[in-house]
N, C-alpha and C. Protein backbone atom coordinates (compact mmCIF):
# COMPACT_ATOMS: atom_id res chain seq x y z
N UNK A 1 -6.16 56.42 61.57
CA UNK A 1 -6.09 56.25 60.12
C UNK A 1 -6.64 57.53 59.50
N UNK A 2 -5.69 58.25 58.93
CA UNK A 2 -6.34 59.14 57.99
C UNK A 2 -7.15 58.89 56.61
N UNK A 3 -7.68 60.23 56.41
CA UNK A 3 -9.34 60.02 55.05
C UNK A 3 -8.52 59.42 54.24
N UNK A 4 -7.62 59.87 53.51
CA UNK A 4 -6.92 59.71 52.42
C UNK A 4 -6.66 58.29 52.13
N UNK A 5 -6.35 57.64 53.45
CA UNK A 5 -5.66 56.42 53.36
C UNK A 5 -6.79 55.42 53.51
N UNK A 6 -8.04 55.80 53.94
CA UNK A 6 -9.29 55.19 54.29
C UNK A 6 -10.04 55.17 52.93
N UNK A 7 -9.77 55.69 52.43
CA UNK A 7 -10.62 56.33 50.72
C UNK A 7 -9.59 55.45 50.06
N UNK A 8 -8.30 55.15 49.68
CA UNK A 8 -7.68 54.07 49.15
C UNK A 8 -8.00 53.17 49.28
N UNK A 9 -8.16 52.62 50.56
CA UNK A 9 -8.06 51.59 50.77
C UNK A 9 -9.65 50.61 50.23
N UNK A 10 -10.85 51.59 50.32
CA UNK A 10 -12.29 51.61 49.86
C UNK A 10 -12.47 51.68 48.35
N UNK A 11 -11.45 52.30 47.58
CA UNK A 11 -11.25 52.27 46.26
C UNK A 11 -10.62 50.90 46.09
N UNK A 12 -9.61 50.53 46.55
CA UNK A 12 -8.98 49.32 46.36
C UNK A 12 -9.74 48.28 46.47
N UNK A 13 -10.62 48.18 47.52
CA UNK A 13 -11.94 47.29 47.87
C UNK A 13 -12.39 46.79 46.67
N UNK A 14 -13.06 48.05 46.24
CA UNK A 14 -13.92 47.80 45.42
C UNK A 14 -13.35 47.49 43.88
N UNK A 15 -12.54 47.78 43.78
CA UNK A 15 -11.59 47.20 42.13
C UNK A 15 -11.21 45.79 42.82
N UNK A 16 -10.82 45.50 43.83
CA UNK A 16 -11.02 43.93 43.67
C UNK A 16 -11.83 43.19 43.74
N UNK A 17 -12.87 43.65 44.27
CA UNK A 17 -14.55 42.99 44.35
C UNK A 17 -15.17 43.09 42.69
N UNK A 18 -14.72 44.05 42.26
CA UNK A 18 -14.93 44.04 40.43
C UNK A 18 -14.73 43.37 39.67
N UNK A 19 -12.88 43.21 39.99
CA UNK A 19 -12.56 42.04 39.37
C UNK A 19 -13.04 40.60 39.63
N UNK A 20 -12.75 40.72 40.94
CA UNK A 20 -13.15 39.29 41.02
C UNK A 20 -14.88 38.65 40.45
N UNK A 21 -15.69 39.83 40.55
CA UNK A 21 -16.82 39.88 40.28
C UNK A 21 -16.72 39.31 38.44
N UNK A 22 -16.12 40.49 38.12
CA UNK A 22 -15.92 39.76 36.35
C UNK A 22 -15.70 38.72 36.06
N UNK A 23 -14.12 38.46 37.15
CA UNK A 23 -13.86 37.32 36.95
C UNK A 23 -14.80 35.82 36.57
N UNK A 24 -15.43 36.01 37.59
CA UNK A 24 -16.59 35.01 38.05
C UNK A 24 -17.58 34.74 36.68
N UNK A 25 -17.91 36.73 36.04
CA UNK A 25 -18.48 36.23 34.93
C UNK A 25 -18.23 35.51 33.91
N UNK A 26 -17.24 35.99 33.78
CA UNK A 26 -16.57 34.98 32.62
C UNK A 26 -16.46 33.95 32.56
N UNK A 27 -15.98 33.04 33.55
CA UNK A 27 -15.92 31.89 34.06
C UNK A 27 -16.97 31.23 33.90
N UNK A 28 -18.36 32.07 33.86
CA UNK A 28 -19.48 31.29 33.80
C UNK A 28 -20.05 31.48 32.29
N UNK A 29 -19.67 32.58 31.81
CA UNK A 29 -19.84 32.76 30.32
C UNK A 29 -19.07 31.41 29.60
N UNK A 30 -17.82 31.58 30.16
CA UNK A 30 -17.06 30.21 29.25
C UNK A 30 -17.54 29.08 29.75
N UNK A 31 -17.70 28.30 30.50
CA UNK A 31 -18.45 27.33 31.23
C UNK A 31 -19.92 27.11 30.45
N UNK A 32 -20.84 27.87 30.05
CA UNK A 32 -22.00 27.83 29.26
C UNK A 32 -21.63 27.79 27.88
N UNK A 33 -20.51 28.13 27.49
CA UNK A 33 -20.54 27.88 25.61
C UNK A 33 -19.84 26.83 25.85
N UNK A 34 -18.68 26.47 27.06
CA UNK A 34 -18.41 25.24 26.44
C UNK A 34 -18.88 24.10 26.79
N UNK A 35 -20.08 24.14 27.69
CA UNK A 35 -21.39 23.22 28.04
C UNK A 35 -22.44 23.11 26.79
N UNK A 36 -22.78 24.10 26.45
CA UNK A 36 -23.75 24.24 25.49
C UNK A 36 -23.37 24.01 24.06
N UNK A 37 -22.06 24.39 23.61
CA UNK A 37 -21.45 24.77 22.36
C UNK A 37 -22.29 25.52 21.94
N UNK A 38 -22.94 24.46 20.42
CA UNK A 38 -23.74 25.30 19.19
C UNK A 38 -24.83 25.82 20.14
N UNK A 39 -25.16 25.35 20.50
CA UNK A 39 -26.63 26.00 21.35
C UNK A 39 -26.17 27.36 21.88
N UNK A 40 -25.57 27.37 22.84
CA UNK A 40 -24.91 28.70 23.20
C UNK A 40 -25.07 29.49 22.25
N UNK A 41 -24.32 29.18 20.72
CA UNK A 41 -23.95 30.15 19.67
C UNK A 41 -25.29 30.75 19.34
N UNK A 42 -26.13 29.76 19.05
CA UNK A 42 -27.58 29.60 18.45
C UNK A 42 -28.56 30.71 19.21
N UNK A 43 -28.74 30.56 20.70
CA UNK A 43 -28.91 31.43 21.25
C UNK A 43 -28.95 32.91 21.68
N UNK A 44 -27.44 32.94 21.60
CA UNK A 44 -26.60 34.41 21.23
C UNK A 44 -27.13 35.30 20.32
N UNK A 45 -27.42 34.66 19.28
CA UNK A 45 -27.60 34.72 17.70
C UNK A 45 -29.07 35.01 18.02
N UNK A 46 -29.86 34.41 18.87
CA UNK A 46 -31.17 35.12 18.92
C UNK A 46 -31.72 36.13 19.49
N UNK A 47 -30.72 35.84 20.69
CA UNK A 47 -30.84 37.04 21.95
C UNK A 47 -30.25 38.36 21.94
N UNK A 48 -29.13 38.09 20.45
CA UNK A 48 -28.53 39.20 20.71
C UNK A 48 -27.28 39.81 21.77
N UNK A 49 -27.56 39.59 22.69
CA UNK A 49 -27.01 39.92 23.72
C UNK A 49 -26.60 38.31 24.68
N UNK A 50 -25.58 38.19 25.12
CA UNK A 50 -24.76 37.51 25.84
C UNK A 50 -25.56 37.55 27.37
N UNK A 51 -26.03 38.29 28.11
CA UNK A 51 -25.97 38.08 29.32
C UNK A 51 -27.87 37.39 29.07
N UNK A 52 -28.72 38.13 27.87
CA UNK A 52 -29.74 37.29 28.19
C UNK A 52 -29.81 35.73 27.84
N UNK A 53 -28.87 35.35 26.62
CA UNK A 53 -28.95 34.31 26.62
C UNK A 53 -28.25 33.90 27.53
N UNK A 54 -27.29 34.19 28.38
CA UNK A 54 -26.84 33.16 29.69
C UNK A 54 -27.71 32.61 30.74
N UNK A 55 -28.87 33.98 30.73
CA UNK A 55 -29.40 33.83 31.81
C UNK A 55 -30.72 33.07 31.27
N UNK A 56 -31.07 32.97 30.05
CA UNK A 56 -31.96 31.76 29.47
C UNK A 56 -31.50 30.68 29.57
N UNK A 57 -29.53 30.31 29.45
CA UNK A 57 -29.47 28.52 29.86
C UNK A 57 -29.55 28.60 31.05
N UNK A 58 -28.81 29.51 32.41
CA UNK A 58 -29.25 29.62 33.20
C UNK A 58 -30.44 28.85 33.69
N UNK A 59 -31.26 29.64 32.92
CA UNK A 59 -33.19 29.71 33.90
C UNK A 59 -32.95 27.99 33.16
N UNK A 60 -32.90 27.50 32.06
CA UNK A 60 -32.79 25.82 31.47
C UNK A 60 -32.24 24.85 32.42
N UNK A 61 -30.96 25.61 32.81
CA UNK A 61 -30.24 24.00 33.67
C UNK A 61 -31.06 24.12 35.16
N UNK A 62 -31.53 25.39 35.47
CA UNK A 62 -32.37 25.27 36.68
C UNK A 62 -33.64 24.57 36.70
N UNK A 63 -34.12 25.12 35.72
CA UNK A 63 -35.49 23.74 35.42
C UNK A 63 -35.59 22.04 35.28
N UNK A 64 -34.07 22.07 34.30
CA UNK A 64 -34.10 20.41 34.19
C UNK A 64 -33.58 19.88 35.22
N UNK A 65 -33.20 20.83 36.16
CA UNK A 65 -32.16 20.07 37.43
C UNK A 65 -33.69 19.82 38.72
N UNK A 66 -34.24 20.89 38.24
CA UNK A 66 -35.88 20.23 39.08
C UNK A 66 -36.65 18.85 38.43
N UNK A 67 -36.30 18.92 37.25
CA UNK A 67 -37.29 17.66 36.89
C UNK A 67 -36.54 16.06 37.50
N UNK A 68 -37.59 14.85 37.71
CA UNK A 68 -37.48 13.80 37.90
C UNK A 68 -36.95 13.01 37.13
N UNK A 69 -35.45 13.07 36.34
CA UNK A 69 -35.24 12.09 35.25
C UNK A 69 -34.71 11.10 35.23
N UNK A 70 -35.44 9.96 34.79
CA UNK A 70 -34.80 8.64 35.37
C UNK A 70 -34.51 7.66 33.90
N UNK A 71 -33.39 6.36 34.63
CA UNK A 71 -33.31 5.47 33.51
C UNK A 71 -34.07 4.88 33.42
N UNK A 72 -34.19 4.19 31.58
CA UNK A 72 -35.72 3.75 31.42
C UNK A 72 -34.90 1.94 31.87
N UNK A 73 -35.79 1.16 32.45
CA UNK A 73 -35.78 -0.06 32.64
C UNK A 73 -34.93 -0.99 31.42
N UNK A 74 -34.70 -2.27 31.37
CA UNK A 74 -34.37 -3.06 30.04
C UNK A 74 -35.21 -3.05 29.28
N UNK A 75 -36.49 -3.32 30.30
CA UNK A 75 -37.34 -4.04 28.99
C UNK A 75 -38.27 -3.16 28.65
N UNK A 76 -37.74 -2.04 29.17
CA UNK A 76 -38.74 -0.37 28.45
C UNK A 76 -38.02 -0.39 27.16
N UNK A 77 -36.31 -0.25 27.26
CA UNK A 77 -35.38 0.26 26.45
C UNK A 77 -35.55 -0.87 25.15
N UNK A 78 -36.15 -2.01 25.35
CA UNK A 78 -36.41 -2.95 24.75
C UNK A 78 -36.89 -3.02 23.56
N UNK A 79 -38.24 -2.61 24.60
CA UNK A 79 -39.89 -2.11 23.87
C UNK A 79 -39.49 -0.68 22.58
N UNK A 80 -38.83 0.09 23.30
CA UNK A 80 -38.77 1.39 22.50
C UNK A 80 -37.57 0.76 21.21
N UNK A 81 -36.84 0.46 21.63
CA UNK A 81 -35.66 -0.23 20.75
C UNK A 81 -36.56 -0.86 19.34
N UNK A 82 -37.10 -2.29 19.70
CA UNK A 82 -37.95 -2.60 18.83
C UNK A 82 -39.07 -1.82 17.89
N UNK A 83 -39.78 -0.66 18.35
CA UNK A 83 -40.39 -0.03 17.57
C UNK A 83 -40.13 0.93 16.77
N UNK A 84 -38.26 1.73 17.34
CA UNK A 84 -37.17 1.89 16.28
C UNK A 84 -37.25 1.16 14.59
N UNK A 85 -36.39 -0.40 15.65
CA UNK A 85 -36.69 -1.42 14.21
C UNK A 85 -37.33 -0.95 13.22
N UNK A 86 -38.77 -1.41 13.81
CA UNK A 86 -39.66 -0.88 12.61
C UNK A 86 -40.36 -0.21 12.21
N UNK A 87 -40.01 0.65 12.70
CA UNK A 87 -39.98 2.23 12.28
C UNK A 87 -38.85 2.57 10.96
N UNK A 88 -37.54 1.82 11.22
CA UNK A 88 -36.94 2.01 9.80
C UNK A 88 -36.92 0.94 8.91
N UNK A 89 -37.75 -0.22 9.26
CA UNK A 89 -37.96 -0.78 8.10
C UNK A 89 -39.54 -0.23 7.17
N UNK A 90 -40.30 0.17 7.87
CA UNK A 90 -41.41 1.77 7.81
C UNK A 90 -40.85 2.37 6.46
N UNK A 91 -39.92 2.78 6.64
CA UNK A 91 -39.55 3.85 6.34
C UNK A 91 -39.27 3.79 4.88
N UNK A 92 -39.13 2.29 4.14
CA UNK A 92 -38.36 2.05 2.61
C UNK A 92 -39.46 2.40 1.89
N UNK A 93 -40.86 2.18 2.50
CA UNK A 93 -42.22 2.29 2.11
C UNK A 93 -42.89 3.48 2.11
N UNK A 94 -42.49 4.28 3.30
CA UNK A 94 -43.67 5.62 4.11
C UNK A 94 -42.80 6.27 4.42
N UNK A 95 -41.77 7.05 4.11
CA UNK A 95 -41.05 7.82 4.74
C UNK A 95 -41.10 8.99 5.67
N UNK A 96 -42.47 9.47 4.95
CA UNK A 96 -43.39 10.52 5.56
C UNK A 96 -43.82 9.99 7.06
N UNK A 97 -44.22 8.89 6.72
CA UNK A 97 -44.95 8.35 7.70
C UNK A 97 -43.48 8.22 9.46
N UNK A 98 -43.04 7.65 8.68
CA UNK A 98 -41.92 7.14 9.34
C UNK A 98 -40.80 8.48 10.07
N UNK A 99 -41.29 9.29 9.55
CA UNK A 99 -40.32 10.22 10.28
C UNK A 99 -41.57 10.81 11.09
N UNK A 100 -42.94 10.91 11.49
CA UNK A 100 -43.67 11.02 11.83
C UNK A 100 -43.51 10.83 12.98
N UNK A 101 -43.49 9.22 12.84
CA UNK A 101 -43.19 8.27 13.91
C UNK A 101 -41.96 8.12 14.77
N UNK A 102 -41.17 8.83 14.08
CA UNK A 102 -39.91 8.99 14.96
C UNK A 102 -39.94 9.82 15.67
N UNK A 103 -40.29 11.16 15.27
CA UNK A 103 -40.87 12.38 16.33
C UNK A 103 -41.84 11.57 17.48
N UNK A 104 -42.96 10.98 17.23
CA UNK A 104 -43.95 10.48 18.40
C UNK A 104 -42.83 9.82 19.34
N UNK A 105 -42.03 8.60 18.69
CA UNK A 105 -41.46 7.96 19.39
C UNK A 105 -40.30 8.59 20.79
N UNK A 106 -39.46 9.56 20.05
CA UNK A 106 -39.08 10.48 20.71
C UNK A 106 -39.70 11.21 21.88
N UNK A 107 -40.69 11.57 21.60
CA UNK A 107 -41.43 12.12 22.75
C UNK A 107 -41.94 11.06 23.46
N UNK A 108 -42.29 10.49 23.25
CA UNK A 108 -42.46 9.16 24.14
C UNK A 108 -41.34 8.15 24.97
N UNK A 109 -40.05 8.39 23.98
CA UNK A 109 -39.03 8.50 25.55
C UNK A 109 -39.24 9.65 26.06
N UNK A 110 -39.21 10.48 25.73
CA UNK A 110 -38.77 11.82 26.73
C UNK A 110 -39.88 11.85 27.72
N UNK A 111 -41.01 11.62 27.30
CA UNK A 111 -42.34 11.15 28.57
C UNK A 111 -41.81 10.09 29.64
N UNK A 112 -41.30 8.98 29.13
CA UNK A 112 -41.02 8.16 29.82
C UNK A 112 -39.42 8.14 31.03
N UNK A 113 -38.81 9.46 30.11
CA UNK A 113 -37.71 9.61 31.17
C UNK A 113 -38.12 10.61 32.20
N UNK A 114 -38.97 11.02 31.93
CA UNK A 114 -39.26 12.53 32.95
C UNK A 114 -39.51 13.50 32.03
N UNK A 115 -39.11 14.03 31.45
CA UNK A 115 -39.12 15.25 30.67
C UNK A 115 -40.46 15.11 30.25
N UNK A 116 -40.62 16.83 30.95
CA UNK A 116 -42.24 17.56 30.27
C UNK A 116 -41.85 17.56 28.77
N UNK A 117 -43.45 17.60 28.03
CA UNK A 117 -43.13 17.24 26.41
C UNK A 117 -43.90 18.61 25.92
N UNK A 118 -44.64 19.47 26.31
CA UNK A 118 -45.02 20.54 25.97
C UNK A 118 -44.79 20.83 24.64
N UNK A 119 -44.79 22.20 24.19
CA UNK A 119 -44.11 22.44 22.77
C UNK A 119 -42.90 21.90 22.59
N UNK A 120 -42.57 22.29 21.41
CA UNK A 120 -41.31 21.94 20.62
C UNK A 120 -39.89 22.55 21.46
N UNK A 121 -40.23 23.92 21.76
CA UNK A 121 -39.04 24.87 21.81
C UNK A 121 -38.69 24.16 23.42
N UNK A 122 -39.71 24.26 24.25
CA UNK A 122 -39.56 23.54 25.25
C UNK A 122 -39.45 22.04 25.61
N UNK A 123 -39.39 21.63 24.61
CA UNK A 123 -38.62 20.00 24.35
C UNK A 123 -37.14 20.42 24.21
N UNK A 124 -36.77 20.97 22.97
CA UNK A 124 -35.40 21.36 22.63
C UNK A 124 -34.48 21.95 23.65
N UNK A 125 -35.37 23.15 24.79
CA UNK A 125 -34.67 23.64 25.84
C UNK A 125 -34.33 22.86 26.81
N UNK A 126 -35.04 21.96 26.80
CA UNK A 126 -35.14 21.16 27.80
C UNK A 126 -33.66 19.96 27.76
N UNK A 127 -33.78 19.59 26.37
CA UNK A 127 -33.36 18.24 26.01
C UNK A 127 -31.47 19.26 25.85
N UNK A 128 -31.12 20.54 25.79
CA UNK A 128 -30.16 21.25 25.47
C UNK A 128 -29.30 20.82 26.92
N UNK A 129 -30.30 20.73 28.00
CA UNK A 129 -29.38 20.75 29.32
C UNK A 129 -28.39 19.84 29.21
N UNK A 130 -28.88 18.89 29.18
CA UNK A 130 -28.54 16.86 29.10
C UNK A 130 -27.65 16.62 27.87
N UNK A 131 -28.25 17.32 26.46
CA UNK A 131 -27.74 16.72 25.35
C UNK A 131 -27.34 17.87 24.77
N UNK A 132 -27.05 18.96 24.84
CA UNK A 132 -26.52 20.06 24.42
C UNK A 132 -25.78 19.93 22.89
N UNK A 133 -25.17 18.95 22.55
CA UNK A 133 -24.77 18.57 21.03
C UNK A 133 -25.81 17.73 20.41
N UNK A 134 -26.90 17.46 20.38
CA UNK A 134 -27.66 16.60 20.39
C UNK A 134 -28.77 17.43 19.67
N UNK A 135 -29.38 18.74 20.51
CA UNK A 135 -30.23 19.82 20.18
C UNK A 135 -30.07 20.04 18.61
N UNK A 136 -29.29 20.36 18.24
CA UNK A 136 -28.87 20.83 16.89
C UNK A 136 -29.63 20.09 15.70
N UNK A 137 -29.06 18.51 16.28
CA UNK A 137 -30.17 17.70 15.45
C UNK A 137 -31.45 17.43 15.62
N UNK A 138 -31.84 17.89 16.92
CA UNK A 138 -33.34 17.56 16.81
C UNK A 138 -33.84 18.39 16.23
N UNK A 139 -33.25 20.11 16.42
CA UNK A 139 -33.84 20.91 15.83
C UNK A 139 -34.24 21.23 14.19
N UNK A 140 -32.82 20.20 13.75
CA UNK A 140 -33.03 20.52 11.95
C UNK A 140 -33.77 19.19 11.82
N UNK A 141 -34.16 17.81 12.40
CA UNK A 141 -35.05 16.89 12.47
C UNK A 141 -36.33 17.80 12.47
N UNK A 142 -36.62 18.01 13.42
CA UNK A 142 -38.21 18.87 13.66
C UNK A 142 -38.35 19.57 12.43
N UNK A 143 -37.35 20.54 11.71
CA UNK A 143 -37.75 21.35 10.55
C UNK A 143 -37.82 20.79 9.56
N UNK A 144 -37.19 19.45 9.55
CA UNK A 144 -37.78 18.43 7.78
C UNK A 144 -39.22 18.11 8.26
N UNK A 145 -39.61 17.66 9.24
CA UNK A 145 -40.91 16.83 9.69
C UNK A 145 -41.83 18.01 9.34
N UNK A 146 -41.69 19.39 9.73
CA UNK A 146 -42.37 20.36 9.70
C UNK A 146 -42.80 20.58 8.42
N UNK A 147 -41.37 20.84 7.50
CA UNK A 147 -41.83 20.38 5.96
C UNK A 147 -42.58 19.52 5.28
N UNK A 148 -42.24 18.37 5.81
CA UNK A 148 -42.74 17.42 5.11
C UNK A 148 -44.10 17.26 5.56
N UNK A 149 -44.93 17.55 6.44
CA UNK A 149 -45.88 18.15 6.80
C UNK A 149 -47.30 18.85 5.66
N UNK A 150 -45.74 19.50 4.88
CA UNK A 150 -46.44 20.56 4.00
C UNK A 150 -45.95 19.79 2.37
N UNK A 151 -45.66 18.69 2.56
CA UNK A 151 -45.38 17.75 1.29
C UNK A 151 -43.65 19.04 0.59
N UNK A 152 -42.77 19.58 1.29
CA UNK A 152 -41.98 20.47 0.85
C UNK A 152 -40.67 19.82 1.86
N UNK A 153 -40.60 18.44 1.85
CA UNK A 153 -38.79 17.75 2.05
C UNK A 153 -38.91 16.58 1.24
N UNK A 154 -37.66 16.40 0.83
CA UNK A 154 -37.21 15.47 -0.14
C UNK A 154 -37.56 14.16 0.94
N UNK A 155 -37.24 13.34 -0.10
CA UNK A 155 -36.76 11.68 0.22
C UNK A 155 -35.34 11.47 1.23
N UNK A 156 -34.36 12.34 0.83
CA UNK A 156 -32.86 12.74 1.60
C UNK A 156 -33.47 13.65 2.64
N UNK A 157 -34.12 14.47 2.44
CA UNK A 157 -34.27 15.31 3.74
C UNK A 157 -34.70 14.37 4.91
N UNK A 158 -35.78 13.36 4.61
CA UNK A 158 -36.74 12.81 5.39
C UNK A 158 -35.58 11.37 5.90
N UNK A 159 -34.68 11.02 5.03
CA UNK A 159 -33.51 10.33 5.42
C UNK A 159 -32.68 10.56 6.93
N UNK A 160 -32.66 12.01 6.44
CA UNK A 160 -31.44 12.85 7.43
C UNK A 160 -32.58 13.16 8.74
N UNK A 161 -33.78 13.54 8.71
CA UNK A 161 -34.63 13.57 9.91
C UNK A 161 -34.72 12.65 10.87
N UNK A 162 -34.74 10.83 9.96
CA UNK A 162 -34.62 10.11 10.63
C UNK A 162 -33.55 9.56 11.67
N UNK A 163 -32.26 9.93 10.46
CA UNK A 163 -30.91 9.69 11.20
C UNK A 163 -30.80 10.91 12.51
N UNK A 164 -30.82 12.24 12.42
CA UNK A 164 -30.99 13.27 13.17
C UNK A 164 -32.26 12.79 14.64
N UNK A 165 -33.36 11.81 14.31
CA UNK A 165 -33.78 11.65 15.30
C UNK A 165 -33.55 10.77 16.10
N UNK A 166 -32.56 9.93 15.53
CA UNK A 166 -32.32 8.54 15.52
C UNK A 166 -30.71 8.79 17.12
N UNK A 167 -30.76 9.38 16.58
CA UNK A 167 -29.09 10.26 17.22
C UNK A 167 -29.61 10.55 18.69
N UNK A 168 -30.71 11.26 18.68
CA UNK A 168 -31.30 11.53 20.16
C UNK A 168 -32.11 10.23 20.81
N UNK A 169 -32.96 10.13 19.71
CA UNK A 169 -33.46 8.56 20.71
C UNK A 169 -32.45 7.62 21.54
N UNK A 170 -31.19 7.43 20.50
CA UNK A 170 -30.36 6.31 21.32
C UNK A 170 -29.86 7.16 22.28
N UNK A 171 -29.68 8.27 22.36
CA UNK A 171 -29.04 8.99 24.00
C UNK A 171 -30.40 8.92 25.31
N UNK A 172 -31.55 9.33 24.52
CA UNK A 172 -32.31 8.92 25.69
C UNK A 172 -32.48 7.73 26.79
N UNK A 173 -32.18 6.60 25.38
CA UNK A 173 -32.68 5.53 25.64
C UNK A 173 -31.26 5.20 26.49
N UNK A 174 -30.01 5.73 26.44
CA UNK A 174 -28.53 5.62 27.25
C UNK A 174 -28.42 4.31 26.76
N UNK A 175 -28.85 3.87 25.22
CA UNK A 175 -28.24 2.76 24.98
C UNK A 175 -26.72 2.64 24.88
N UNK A 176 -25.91 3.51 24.72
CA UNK A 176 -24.16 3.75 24.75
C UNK A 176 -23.97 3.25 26.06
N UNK A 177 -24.28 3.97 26.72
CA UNK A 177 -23.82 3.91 28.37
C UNK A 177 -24.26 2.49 28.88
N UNK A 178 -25.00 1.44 28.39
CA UNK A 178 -25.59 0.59 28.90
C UNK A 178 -24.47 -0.44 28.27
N UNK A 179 -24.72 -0.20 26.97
CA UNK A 179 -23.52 -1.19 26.05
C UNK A 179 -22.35 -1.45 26.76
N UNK A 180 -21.59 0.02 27.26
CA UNK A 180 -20.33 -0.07 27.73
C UNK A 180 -20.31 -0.81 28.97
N UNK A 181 -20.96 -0.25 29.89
CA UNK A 181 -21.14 -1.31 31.04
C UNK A 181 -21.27 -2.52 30.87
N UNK A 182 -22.15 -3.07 29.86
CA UNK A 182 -22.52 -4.46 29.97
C UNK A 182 -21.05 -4.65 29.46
N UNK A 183 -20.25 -4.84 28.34
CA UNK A 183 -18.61 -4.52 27.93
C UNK A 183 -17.80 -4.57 29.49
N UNK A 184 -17.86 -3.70 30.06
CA UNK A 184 -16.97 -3.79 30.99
C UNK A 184 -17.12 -4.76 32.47
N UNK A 185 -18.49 -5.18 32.45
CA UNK A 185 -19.00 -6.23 33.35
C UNK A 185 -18.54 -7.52 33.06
């Protein structure tokens, strides 16, 4: 075999190991926005750059895929269900109060499914793996509570916090997924 034809053939190598290499990226670039959606976007938007936020959901789905997350029992889903209740009947009275309580409550599934409860950002990263359309609302939930905190969200804001938290609790709690089964049993 002559150089010439040995040097082609090593060039050729390597433009298909490129491509295919790209290939791959992309594949995983598209695969993460259309896993993540808004989050993805949200991210982007912070990071700037595409490959660090990939490699931030990245480092995310690797973490939550280590944690222990389990379904909560009936009569957990029960317990938490009921203090929902009245938590929005709470709420015609204390609204403040009551969206308070929806945040605690929240974290208190997420304690109870597995999920570390640490800060906020690391609740949200966390909760992005699993619920990736879901994040969005906890995140503009957390920023009325934060307000209202500071007596600076409406009566509607503190409305929409509740509904926004209300949205993630029932996914924790997999009350959908439970409904349907019991439906199809």
């Amino acid at each position: 075999m002559n150089q010439t034809l040995l040097i082609a053939l090593v060039v050729v190598a390597v433009v298909v190991v490129g491509f295919l290499v790209l290939g791959a990226m992309k594949r995983r670039s598209r695969d993460l926005k259309q896993h993540f959606g808004p989050e993805y976007d949200r991210l982007l938007r912070e990071k700037g750059d595409a490959r660090k936020a990939e490699a931030e959901l990245a480092a995310r789905e690797k973490r939550v895929k280590k944690l222990e997350l389990r379904v909560l029992p009936a009569a957990e889903r029960q317990r938490f269900s009921d203090a929902w209740t009245a938590l929005q009947a709470r709420f015609v009275d204390d609204p403040k109060g009551a969206v308070s309580e929806a945040n605690r409550l929240v974290k208190e599934v997420m304690t109870a499914r597995g999920y570390p409860v640490a800060d906020f950002e690391t609740r949200a990263a966390d909760i992005s793996v699993e619920h990736p359309y879901l994040v969005t609302n906890y995140r503009a939930a957390h920023d009325i509570a934060t307000r209202s905190e500071r007596n600076a969200a409406t009566t509607e804001d503190l409305r929409k916090a509740v509904v926004h938290y209300r949205s993630l609790f029932d996914e924790l709690l997999e009350t959908r997924e439970v409904e349907t089964a019991r439906r199809a049993s």
